[in-house]
Protein backbone atom coordinates (compact mmCIF):
# COMPACT_ATOMS: atom_id res chain seq x y z
CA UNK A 1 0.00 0.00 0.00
CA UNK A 2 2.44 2.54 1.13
CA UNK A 3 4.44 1.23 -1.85
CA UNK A 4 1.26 2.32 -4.25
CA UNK A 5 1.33 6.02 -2.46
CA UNK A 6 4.97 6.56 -2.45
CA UNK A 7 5.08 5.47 -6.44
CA UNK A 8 2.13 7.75 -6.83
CA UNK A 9 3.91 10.18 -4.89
CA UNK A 10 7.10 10.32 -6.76
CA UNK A 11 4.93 10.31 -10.28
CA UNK A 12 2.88 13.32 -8.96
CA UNK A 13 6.37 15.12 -8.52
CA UNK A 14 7.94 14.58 -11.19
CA UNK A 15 4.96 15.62 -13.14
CA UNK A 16 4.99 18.97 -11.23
CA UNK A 17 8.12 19.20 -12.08
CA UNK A 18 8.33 18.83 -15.44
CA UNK A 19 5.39 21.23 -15.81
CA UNK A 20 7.43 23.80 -13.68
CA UNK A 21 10.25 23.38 -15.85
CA UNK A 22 8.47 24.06 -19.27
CA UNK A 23 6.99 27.31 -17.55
CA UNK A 24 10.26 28.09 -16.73
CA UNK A 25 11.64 27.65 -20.25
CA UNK A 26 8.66 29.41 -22.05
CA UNK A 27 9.30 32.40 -18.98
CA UNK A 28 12.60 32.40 -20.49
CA UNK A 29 11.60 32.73 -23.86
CA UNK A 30 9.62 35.14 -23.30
CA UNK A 31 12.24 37.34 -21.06
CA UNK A 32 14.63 37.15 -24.07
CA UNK A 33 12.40 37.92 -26.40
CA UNK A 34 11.47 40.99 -24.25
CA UNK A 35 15.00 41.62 -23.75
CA UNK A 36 15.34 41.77 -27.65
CA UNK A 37 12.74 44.10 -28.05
CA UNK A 38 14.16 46.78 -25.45
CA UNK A 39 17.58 46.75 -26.76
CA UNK A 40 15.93 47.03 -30.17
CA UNK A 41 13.71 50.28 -28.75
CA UNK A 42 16.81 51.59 -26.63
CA UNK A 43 18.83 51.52 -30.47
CA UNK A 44 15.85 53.43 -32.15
CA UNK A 45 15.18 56.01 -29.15
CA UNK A 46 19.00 56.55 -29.69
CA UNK A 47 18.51 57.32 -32.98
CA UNK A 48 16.02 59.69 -33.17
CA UNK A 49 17.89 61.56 -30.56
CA UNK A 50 20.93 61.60 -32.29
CA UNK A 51 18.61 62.64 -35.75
CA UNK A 52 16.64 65.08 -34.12
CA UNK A 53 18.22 66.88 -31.68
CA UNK A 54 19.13 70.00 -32.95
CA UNK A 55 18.77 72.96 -31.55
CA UNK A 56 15.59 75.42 -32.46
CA UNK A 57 15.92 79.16 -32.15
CA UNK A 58 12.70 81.65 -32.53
CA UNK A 59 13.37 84.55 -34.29
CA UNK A 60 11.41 86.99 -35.08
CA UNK A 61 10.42 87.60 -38.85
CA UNK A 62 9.83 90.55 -41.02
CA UNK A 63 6.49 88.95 -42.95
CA UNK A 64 6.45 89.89 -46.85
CA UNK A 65 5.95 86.62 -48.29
CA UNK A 66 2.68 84.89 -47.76
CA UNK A 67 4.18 81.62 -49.18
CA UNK A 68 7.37 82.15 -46.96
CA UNK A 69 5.02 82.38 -44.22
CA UNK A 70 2.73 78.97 -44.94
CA UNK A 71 6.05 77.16 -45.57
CA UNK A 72 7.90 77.89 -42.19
CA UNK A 73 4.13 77.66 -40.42
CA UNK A 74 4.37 73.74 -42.13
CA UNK A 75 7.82 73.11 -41.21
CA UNK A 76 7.27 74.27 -37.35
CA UNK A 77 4.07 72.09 -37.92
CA UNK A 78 6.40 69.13 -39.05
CA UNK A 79 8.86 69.82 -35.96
CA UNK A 80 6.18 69.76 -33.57
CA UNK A 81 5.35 66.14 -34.77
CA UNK A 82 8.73 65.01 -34.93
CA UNK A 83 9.14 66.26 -31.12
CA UNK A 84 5.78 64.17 -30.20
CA UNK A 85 7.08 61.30 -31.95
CA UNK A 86 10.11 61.47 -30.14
CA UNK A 87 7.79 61.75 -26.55
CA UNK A 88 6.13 58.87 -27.65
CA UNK A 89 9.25 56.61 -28.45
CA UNK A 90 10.60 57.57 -25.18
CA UNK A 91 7.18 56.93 -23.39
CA UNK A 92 7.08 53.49 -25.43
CA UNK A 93 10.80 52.66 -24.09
CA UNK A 94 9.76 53.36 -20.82
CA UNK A 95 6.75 50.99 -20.53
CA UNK A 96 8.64 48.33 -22.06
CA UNK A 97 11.17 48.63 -19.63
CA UNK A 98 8.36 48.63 -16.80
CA UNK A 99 6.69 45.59 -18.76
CA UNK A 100 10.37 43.90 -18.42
CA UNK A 101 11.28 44.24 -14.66
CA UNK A 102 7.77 42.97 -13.82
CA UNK A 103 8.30 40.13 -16.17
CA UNK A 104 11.70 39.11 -14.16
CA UNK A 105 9.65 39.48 -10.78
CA UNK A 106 7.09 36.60 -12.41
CA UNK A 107 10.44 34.85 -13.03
CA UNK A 108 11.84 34.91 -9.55
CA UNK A 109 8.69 34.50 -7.79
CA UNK A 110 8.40 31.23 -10.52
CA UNK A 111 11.75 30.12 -9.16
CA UNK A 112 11.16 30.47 -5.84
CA UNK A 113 7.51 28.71 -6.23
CA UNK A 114 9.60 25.50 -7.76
CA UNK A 115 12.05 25.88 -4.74
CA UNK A 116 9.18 25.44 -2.44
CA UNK A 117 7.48 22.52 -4.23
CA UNK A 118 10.80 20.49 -4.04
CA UNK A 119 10.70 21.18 -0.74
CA UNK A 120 7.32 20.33 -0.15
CA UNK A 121 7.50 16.84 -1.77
CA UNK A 122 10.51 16.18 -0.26
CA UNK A 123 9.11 16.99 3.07
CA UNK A 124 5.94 14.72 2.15
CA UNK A 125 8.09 11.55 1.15
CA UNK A 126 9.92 11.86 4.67
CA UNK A 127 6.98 11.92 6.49
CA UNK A 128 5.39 8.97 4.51
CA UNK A 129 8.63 7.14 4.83
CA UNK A 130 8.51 7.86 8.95
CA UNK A 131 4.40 6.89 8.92
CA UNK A 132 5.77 3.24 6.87
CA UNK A 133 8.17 2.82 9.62
C-alpha cells in the first residue's frame, strides 16, 4: 500500500516538475524575447535623438511673403510632430522597460515557487517514509 502512495507520490512530482520546468523555459523565452525588443527600442530612441536633436531658435520675422510664411508655419508644424514622436518613443521605451522588470519578478517568484514545491515533496516523502516505519 504505502508502496502504491509513495510510487504515486514520486509520479505526482515529477509531473509537477516537469510542468514547472516548461513554464520556466517558455518564462525564459519570453524574457529574451522581451530583452530583444528593449535593446531594439533603446537603439531606435537613440537614434532619433541623435537625428533630431538640434537645436531650435525663434526669431522673429519681417512677414512679406505669404508663401514664406505657410512654408515655415508647415515646417514648425512638421517639428512639432517630430518632437511628439520622439515623446512617444521615449514613453514606449519606458513601458517596455516597466513591462520587463515585472516580467523578471514573475520569473523569480516562478523560481522560488519550484524551490518550495521540491521542498514540499521532499518533506511529504519523509513523512510517509517515517508513517511506513
Amino acid at each position: 500500500m504505502w508502496n502504491h502512495v509513495q510510487t504515486n507520490l514520486e509520479e505526482s512530482k515529477a509531473q509537477e516538475i516537469a510542468k514547472l520546468q516548461n513554464s520556466l523555459q517558455e518564462l525564459q523565452i519570453k524574457y529574451e524575447e522581451t530583452n530583444a525588443l528593449l535593446i531594439k527600442e533603446r537603439e531606435n530612441v537613440k537614434k532619433v535623438v541623435e537625428e533630431e536633436s538640434p537645436v531650435i531658435k525663434e526669431t522673429q520675422v519681417i512677414v512679406e511673403d505669404t508663401q514664406k510664411t505657410e512654408t515655415l508655419t508647415a515646417e514648425i508644424e512638421s517639428l512639432k510632430v517630430r518632437k511628439f514622436s520622439h515623446r512617444m518613443h521615449h514613453f514606449l521605451y519606458k513601458m517596455l522597460h516597466l513591462k520587463f522588470k515585472a516580467f523578471i519578478s514573475y520569473i523569480i517568484f516562478f523560481q522560488w515557487y519550484i524551490s518550495f514545491l521540491e521542498w514540499y515533496i521532499n518533506y511529504v516523502a519523509s513523512f510517509s517514509s517515517l508513517v511506513s516505519w
